[in-house]
PDB file of N, CA and C in Angstrom:
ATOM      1  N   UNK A   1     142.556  90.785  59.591  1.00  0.00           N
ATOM      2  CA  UNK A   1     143.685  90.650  58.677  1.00  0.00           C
ATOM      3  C   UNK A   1     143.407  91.332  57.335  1.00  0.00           C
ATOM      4  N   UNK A   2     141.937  91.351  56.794  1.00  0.00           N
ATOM      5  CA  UNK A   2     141.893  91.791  55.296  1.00  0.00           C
ATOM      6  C   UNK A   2     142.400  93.485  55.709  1.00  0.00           C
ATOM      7  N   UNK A   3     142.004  94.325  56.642  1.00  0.00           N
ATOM      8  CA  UNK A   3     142.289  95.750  56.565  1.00  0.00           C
ATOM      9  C   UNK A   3     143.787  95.795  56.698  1.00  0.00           C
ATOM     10  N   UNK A   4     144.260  94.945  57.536  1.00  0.00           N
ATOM     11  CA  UNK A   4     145.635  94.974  57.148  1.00  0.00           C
ATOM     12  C   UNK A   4     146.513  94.882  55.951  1.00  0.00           C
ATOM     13  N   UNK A   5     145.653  93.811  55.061  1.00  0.00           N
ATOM     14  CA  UNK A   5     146.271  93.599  53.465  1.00  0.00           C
ATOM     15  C   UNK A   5     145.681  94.749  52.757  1.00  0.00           C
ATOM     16  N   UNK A   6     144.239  96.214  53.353  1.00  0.00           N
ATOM     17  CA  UNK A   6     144.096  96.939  51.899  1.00  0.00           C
ATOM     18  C   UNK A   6     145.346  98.049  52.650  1.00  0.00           C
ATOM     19  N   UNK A   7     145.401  97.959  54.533  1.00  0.00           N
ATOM     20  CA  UNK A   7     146.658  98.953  54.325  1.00  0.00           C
ATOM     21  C   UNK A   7     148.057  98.906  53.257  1.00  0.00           C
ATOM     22  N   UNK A   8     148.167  97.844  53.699  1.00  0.00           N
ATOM     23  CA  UNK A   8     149.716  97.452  52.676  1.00  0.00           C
ATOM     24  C   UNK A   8     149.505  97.745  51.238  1.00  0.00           C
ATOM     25  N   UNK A   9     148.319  97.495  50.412  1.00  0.00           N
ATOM     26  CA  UNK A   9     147.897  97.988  49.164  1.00  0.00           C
ATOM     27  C   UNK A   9     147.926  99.339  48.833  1.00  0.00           C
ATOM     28  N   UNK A  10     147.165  99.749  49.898  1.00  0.00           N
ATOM     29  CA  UNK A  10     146.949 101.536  49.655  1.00  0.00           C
ATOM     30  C   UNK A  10     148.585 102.600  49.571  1.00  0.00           C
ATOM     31  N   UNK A  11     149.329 101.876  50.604  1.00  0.00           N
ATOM     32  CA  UNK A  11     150.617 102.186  51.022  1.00  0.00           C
ATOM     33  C   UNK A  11     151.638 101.778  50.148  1.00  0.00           C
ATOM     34  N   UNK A  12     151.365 101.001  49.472  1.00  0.00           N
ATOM     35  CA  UNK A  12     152.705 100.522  48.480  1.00  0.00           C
ATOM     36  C   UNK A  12     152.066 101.296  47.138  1.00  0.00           C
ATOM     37  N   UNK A  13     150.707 101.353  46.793  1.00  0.00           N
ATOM     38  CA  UNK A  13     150.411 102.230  45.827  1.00  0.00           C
ATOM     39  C   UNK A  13     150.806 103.689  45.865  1.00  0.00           C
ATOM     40  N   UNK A  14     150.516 104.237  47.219  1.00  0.00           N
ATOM     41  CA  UNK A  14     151.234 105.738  47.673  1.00  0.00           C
ATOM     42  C   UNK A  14     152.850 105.532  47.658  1.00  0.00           C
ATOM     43  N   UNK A  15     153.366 104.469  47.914  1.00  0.00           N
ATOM     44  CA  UNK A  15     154.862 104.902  47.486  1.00  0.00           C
ATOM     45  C   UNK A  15     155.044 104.493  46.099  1.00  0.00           C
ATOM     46  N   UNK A  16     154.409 103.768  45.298  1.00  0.00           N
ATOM     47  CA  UNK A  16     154.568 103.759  43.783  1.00  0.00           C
ATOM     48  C   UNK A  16     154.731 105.130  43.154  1.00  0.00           C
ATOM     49  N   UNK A  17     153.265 106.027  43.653  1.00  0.00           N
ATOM     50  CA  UNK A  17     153.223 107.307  43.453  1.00  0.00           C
ATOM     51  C   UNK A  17     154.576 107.977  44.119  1.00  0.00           C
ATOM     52  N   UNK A  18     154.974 107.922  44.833  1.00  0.00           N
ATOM     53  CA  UNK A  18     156.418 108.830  45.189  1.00  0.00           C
ATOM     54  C   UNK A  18     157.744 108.308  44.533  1.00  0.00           C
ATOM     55  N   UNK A  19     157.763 107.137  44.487  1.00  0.00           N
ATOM     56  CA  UNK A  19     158.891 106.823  43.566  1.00  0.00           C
ATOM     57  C   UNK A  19     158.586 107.291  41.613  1.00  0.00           C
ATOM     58  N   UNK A  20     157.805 107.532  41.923  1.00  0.00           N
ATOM     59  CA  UNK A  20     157.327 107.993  40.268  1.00  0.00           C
ATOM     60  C   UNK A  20     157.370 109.504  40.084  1.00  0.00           C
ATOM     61  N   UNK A  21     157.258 110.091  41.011  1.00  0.00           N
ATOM     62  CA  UNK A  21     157.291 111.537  41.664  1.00  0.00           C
ATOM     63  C   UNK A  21     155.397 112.605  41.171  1.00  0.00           C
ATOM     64  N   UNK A  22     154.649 111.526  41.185  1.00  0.00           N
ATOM     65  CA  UNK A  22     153.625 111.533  40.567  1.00  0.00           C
ATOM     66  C   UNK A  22     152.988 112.295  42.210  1.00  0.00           C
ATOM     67  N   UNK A  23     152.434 113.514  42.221  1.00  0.00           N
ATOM     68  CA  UNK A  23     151.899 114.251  43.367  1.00  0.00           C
ATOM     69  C   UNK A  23     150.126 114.077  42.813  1.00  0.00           C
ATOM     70  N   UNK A  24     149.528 113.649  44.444  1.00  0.00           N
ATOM     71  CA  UNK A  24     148.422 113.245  44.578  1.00  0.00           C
ATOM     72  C   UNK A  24     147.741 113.859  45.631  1.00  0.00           C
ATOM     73  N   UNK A  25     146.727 113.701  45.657  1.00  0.00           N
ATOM     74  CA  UNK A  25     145.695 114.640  46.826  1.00  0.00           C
ATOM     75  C   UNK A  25     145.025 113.302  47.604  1.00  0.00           C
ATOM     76  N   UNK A  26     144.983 113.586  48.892  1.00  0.00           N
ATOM     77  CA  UNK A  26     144.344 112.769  50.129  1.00  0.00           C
ATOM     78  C   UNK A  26     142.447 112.974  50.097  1.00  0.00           C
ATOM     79  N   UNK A  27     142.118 112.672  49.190  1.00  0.00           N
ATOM     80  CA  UNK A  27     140.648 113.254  48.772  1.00  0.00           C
ATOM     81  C   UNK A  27     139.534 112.505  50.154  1.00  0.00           C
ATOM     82  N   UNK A  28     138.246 113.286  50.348  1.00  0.00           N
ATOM     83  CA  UNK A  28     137.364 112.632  51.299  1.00  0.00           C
ATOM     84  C   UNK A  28     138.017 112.912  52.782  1.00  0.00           C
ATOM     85  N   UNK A  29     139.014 113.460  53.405  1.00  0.00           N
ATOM     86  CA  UNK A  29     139.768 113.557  54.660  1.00  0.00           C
ATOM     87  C   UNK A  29     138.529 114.167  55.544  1.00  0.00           C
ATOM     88  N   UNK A  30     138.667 113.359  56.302  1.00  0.00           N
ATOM     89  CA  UNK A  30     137.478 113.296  57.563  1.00  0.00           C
ATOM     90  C   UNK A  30     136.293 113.145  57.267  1.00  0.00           C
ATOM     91  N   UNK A  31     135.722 112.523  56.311  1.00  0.00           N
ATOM     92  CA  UNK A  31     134.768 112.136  55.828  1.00  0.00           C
ATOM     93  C   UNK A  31     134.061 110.239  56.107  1.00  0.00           C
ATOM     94  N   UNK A  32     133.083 110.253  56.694  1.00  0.00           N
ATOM     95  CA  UNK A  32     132.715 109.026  57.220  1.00  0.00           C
ATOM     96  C   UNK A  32     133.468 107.536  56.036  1.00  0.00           C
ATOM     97  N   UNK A  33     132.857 107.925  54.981  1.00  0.00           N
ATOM     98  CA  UNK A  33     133.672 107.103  53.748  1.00  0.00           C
ATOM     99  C   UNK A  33     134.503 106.787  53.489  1.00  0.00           C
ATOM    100  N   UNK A  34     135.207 107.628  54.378  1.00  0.00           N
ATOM    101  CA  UNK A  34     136.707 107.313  53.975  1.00  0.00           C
ATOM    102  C   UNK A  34     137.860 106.525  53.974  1.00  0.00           C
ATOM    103  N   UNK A  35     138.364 106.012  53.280  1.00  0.00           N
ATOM    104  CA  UNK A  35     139.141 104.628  53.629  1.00  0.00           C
ATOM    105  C   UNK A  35     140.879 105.068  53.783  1.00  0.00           C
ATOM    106  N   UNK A  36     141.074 106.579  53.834  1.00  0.00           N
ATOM    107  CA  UNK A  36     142.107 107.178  53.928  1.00  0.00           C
ATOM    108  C   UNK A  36     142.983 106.844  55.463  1.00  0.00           C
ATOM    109  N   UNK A  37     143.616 106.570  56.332  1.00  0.00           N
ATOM    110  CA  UNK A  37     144.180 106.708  57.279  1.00  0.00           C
ATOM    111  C   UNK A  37     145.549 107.955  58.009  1.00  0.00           C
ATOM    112  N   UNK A  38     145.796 107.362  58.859  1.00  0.00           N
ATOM    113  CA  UNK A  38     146.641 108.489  59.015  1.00  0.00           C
ATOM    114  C   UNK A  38     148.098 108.196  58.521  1.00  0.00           C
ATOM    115  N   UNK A  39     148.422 106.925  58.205  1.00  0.00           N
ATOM    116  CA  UNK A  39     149.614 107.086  57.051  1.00  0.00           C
ATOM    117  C   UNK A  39     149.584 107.092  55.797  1.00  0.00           C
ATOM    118  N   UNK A  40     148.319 107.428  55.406  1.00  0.00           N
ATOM    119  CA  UNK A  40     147.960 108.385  54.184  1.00  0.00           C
ATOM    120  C   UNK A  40     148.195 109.670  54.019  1.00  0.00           C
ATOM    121  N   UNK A  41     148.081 110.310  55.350  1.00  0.00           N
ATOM    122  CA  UNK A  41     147.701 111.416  55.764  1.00  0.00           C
ATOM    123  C   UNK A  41     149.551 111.399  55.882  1.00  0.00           C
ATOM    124  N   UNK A  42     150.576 111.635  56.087  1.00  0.00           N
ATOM    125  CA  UNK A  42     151.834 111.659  56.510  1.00  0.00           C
ATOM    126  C   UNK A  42     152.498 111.549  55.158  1.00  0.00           C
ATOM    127  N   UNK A  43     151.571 110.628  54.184  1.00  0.00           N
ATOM    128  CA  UNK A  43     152.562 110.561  52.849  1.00  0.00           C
ATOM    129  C   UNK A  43     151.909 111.637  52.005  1.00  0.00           C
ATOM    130  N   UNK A  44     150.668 111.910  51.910  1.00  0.00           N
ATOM    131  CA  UNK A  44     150.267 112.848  50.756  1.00  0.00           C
ATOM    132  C   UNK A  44     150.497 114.359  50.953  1.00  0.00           C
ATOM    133  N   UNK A  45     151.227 115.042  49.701  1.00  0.00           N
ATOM    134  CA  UNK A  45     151.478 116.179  49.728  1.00  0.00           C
ATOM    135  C   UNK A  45     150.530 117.385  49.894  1.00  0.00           C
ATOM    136  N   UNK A  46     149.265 117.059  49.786  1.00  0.00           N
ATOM    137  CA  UNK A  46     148.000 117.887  49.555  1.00  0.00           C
ATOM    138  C   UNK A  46     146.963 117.042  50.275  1.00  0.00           C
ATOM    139  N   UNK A  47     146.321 117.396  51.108  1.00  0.00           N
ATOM    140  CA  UNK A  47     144.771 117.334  51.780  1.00  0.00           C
ATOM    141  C   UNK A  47     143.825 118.063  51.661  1.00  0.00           C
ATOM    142  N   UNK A  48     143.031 117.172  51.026  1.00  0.00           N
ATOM    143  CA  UNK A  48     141.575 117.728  50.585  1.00  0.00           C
ATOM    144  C   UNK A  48     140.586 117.457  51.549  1.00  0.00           C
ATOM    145  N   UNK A  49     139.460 118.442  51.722  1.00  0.00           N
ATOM    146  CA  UNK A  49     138.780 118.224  53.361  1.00  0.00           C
ATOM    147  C   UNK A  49     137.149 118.210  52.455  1.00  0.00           C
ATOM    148  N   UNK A  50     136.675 116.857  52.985  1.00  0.00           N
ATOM    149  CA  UNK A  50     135.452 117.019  52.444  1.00  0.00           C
ATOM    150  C   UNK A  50     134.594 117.815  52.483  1.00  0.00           C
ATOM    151  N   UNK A  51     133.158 118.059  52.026  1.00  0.00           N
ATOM    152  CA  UNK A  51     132.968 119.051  52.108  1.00  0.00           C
ATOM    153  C   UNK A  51     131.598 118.698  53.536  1.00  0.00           C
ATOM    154  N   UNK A  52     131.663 117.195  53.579  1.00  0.00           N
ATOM    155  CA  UNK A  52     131.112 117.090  54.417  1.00  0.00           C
ATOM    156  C   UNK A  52     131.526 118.130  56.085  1.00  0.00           C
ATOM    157  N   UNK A  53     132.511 118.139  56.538  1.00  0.00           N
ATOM    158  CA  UNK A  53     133.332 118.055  56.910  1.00  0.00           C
ATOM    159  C   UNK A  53     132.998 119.589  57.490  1.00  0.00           C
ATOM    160  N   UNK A  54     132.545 120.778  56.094  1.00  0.00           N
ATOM    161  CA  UNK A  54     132.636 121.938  56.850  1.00  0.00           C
ATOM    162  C   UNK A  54     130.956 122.273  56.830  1.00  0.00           C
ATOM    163  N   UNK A  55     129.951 121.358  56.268  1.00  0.00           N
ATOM    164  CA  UNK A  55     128.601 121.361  57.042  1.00  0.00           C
ATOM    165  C   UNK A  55     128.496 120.611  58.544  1.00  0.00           C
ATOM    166  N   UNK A  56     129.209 119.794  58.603  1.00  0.00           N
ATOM    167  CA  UNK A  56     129.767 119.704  60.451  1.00  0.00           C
ATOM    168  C   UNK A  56     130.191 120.965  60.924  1.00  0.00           C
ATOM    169  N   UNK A  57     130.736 121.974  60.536  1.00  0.00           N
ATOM    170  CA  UNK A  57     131.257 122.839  61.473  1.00  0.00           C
ATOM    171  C   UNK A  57     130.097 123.826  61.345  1.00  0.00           C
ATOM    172  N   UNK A  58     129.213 124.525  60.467  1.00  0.00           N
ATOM    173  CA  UNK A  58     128.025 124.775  60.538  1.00  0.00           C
ATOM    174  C   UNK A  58     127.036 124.553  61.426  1.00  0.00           C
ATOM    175  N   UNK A  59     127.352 123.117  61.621  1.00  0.00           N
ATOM    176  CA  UNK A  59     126.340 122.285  62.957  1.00  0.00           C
ATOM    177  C   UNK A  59     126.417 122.912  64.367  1.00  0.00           C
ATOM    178  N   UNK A  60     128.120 122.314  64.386  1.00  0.00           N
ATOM    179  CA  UNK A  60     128.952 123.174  65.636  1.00  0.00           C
ATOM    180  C   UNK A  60     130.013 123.205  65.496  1.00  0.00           C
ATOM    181  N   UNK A  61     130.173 124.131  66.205  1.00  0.00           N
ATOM    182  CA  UNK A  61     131.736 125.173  65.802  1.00  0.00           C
ATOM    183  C   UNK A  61     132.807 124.534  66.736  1.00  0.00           C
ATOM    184  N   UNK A  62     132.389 123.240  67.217  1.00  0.00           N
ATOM    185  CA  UNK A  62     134.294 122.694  67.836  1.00  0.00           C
ATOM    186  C   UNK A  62     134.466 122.096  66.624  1.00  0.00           C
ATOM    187  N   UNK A  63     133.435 121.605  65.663  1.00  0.00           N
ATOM    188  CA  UNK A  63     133.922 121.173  64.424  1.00  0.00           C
ATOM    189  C   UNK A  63     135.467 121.952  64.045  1.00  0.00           C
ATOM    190  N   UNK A  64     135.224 123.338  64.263  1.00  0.00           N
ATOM    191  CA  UNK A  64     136.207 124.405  63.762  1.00  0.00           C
ATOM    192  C   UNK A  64     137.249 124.254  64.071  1.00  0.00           C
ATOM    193  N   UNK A  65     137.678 123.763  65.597  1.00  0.00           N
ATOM    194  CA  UNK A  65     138.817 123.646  66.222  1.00  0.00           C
ATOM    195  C   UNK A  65     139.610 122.296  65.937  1.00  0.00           C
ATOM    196  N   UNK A  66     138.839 121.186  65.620  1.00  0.00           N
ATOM    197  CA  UNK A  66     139.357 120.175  64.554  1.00  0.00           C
ATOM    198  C   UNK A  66     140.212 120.475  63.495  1.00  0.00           C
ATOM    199  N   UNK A  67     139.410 121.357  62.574  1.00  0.00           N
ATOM    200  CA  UNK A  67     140.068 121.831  61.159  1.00  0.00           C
ATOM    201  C   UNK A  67     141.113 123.065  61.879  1.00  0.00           C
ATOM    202  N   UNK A  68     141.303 123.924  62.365  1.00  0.00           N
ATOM    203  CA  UNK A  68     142.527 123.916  62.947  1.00  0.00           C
ATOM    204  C   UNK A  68     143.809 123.832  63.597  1.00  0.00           C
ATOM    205  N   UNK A  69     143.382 122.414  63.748  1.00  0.00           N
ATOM    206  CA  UNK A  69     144.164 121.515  64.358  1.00  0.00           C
ATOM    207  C   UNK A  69     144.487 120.577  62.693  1.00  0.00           C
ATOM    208  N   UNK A  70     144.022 119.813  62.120  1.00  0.00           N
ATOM    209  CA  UNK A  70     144.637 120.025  60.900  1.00  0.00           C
ATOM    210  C   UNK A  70     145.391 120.903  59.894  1.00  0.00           C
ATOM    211  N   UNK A  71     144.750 122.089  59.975  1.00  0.00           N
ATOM    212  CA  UNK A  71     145.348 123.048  59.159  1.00  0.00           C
ATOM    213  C   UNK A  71     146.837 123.629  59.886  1.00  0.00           C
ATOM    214  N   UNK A  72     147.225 123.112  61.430  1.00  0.00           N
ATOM    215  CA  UNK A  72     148.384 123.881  61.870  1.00  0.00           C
ATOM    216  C   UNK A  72     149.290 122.316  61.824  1.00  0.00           C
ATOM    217  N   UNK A  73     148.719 120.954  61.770  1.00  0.00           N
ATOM    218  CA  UNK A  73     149.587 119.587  60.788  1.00  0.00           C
ATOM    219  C   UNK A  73     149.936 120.273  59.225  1.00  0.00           C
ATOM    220  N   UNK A  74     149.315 120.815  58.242  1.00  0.00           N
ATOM    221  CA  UNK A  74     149.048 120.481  57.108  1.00  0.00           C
ATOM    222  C   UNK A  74     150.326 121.704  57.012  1.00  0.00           C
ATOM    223  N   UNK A  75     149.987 122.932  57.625  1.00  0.00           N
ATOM    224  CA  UNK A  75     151.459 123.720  57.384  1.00  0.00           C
ATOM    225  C   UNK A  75     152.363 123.726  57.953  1.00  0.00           C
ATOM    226  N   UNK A  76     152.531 122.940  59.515  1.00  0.00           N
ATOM    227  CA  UNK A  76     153.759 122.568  59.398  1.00  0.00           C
ATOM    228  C   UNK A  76     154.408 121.802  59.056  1.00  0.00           C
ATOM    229  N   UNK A  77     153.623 120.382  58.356  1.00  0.00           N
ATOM    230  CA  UNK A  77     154.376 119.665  57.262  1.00  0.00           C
ATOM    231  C   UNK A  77     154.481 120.260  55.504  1.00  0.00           C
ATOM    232  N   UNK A  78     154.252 121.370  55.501  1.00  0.00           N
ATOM    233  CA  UNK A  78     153.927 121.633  53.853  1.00  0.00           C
ATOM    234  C   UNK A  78     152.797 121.214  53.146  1.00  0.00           C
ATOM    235  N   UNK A  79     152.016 120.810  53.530  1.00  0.00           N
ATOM    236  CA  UNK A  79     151.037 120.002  52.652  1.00  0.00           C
ATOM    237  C   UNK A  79     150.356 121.365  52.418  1.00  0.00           C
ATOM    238  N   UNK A  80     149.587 121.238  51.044  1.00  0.00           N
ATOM    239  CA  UNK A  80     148.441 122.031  50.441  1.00  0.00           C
ATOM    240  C   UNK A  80     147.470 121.567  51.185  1.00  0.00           C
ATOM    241  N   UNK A  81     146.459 122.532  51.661  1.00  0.00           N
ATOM    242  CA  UNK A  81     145.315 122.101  52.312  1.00  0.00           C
ATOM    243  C   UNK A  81     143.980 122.421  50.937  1.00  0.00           C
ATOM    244  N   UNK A  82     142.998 121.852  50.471  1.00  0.00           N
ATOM    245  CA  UNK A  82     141.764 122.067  49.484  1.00  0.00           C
ATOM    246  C   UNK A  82     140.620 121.712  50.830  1.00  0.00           C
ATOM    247  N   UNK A  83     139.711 122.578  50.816  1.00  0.00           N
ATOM    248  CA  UNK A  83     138.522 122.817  51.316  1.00  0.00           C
ATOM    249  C   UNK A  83     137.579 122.739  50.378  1.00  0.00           C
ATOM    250  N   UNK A  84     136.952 121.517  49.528  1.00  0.00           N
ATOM    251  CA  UNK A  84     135.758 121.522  48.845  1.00  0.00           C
ATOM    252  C   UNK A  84     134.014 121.473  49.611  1.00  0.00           C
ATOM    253  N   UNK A  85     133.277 121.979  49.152  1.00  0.00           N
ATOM    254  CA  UNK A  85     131.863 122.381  48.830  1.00  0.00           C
ATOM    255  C   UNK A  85     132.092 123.669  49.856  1.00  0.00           C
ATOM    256  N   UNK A  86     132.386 124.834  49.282  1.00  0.00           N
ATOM    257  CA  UNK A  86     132.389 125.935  49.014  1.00  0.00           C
ATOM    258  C   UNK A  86     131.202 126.443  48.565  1.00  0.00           C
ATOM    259  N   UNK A  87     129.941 126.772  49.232  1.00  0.00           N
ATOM    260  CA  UNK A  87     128.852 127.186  48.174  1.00  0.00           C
ATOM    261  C   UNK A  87     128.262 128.407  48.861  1.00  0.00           C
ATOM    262  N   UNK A  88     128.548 129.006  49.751  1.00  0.00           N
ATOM    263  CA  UNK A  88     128.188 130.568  50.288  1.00  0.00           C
ATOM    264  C   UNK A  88     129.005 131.219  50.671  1.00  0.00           C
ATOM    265  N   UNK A  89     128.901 132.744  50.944  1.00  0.00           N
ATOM    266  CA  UNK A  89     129.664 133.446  51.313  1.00  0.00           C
ATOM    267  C   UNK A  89     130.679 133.327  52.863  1.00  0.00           C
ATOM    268  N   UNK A  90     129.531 132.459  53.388  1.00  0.00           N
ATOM    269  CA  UNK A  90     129.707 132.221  54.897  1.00  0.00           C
ATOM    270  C   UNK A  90     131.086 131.045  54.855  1.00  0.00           C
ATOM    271  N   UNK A  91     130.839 130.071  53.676  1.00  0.00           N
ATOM    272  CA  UNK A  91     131.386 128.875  53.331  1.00  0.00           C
ATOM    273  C   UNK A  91     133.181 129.191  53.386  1.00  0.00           C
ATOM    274  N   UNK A  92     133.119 130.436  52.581  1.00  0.00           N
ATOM    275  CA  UNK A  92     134.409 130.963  51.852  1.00  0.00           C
ATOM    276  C   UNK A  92     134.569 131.609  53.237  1.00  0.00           C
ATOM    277  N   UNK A  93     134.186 132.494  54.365  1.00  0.00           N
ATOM    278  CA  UNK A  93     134.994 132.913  55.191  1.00  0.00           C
ATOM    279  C   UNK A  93     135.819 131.977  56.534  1.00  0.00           C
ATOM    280  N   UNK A  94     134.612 130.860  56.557  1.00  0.00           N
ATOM    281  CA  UNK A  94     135.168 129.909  57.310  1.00  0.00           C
ATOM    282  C   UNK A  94     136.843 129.495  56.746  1.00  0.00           C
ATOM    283  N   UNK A  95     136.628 128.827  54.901  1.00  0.00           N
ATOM    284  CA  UNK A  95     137.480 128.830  54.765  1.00  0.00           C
ATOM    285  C   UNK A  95     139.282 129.707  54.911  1.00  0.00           C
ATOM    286  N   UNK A  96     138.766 131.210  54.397  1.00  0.00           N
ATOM    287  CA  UNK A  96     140.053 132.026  54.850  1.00  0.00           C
ATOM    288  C   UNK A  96     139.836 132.184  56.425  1.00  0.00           C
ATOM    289  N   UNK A  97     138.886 132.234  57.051  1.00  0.00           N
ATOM    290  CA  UNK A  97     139.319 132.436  58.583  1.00  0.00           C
ATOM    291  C   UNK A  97     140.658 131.339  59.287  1.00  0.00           C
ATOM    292  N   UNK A  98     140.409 129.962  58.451  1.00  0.00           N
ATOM    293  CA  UNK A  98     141.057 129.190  59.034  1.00  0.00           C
ATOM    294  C   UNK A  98     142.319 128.574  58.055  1.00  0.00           C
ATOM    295  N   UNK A  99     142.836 129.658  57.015  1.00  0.00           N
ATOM    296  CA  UNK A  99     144.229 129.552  56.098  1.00  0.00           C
ATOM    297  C   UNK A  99     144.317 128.481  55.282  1.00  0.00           C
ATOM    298  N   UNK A 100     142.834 128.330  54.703  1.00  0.00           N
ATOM    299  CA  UNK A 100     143.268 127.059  53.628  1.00  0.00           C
ATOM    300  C   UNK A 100     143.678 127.586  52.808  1.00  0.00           C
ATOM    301  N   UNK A 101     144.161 126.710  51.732  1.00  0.00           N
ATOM    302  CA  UNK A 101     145.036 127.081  50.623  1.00  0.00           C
ATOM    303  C   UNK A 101     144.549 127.540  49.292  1.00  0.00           C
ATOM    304  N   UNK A 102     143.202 126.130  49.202  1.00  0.00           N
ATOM    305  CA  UNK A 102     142.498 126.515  47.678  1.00  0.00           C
ATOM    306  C   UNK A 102     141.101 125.602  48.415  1.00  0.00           C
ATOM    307  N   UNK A 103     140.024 126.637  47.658  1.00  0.00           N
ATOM    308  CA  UNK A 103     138.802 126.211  47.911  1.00  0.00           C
ATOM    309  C   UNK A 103     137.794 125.472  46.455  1.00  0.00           C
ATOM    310  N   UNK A 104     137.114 124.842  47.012  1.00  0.00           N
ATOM    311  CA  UNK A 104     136.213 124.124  45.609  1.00  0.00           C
ATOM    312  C   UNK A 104     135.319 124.296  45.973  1.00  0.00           C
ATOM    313  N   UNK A 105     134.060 124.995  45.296  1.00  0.00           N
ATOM    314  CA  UNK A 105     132.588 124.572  45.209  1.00  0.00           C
ATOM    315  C   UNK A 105     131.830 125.223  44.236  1.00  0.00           C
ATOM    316  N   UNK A 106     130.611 125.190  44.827  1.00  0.00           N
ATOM    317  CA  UNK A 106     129.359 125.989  43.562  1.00  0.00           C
ATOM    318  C   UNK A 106     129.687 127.173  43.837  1.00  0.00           C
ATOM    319  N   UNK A 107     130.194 127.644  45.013  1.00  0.00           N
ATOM    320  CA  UNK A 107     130.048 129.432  45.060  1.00  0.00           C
ATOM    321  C   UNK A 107     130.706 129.756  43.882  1.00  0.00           C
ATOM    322  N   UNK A 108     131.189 129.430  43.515  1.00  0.00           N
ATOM    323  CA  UNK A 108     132.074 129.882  42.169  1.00  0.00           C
ATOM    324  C   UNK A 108     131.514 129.746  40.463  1.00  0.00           C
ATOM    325  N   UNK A 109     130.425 129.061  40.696  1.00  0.00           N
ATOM    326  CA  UNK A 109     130.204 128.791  39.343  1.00  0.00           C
ATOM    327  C   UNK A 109     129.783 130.012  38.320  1.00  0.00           C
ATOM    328  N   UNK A 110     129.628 130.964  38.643  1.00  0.00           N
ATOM    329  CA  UNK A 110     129.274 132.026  38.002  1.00  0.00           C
ATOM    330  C   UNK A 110     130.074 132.704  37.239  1.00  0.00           C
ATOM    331  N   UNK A 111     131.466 132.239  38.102  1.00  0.00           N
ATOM    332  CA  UNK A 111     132.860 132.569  37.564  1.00  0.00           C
ATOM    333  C   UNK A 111     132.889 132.354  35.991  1.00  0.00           C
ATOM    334  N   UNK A 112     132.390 131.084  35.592  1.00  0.00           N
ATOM    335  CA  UNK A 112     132.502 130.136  34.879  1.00  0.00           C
ATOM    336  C   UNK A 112     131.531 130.007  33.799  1.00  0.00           C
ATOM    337  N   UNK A 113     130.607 130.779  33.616  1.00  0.00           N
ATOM    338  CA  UNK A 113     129.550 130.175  33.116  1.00  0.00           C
ATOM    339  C   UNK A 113     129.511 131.029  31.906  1.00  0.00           C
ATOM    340  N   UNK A 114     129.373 130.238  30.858  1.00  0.00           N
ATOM    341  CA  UNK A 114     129.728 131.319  29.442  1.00  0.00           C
ATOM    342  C   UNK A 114     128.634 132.640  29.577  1.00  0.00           C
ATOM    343  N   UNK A 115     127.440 132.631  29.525  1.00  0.00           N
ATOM    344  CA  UNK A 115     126.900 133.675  29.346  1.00  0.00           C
ATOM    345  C   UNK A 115     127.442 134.893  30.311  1.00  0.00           C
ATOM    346  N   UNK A 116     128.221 134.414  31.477  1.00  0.00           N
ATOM    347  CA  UNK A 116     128.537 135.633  32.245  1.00  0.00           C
ATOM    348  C   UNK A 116     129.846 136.150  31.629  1.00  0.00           C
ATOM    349  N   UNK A 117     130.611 135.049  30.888  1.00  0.00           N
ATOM    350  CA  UNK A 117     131.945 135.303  30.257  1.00  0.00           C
ATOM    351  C   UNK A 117     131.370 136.467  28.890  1.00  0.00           C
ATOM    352  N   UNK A 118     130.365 136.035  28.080  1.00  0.00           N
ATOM    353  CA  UNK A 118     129.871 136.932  27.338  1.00  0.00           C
ATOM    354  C   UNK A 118     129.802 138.560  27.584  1.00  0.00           C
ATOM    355  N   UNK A 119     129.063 138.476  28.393  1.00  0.00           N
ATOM    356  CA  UNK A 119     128.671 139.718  29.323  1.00  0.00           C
ATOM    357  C   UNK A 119     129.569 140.997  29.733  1.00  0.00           C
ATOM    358  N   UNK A 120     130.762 140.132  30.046  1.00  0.00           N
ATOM    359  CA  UNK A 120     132.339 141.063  30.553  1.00  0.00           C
ATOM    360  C   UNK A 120     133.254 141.062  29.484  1.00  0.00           C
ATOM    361  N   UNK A 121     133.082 140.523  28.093  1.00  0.00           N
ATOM    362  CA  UNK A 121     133.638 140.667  27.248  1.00  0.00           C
ATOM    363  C   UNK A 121     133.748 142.117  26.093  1.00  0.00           C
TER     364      UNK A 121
END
C-alpha cells in the first residue's frame, strides 16, 4: 500500500506541474534508483537517460536496442530526449547514432573553461 500512496504523490505533484504549465524533465530514466515509473514517463515532456544507462550499452550493445526503443516512444510522443554522462568521443556518437536531442557531460567541459575562453578571444 505505501508505493501506492508515493504513486498518487508523485502523480498529483506531476499534474500540479501541468496545471501550472511548469515543464519538467523525467531525470535518472532507466536507472536502478529510480523511483520514476511509467506514468511518469507518459506525463513528462522531456526524458533524461541516465548516464548510467549508456555505460550499460558499452557493456553490451542490446543495451542499444532498448534506447531505441525509447527514443522511437520519446518522438513519437514529442518528448525531448537528454542523454547525460557524455564524456568521449565514442559517448557522443552513440548518442547522434541513436537521435537524441541534447547531450550532457564532461566531454564538453573544455567548451567552458575560462582559460580556453581566453585563448579564442
Amino acid at each position: 500500500m505505501e508505493s501506492q500512496d508515493k504513486l498518487l504523490t508523485h502523480l498529483n505533484f506531476i499534474q500540479a506541474l501541468e496545471n501550472k504549465k511548469i515543464k519538467f524533465a523525467l531525470d535518472d530514466f532507466l536507472c536502478d534508483k529510480s523511483i520514476f515509473c511509467s506514468a511518469s514517463l507518459m506525463a513528462s515532456p522531456v526524458v533524461k537517460i541516465d548516464k548510467i544507462f549508456l555505460q550499460r550499452i558499452k557493456e553490451d550493445s542490446r543495451y542499444e536496442n532498448v534506447l531505441q526503443g525509447v527514443v522511437s516512444y520519446c518522438k513519437a510522443a514529442k518528448k525531448m530526449i537528454i542523454l547525460e554522462g557524455i564524456e568521449t568521443e565514442e559517448d557522443l556518437l552513440i548518442a547522434k547514432r541513436n537521435h537524441i536531442d541534447l547531450v550532457q557531460g564532461f566531454y564538453f567541459r573544455d567548451l567552458f573553461s575560462t582559460s580556453n575562453s581566453l585563448k579564442s578571444a
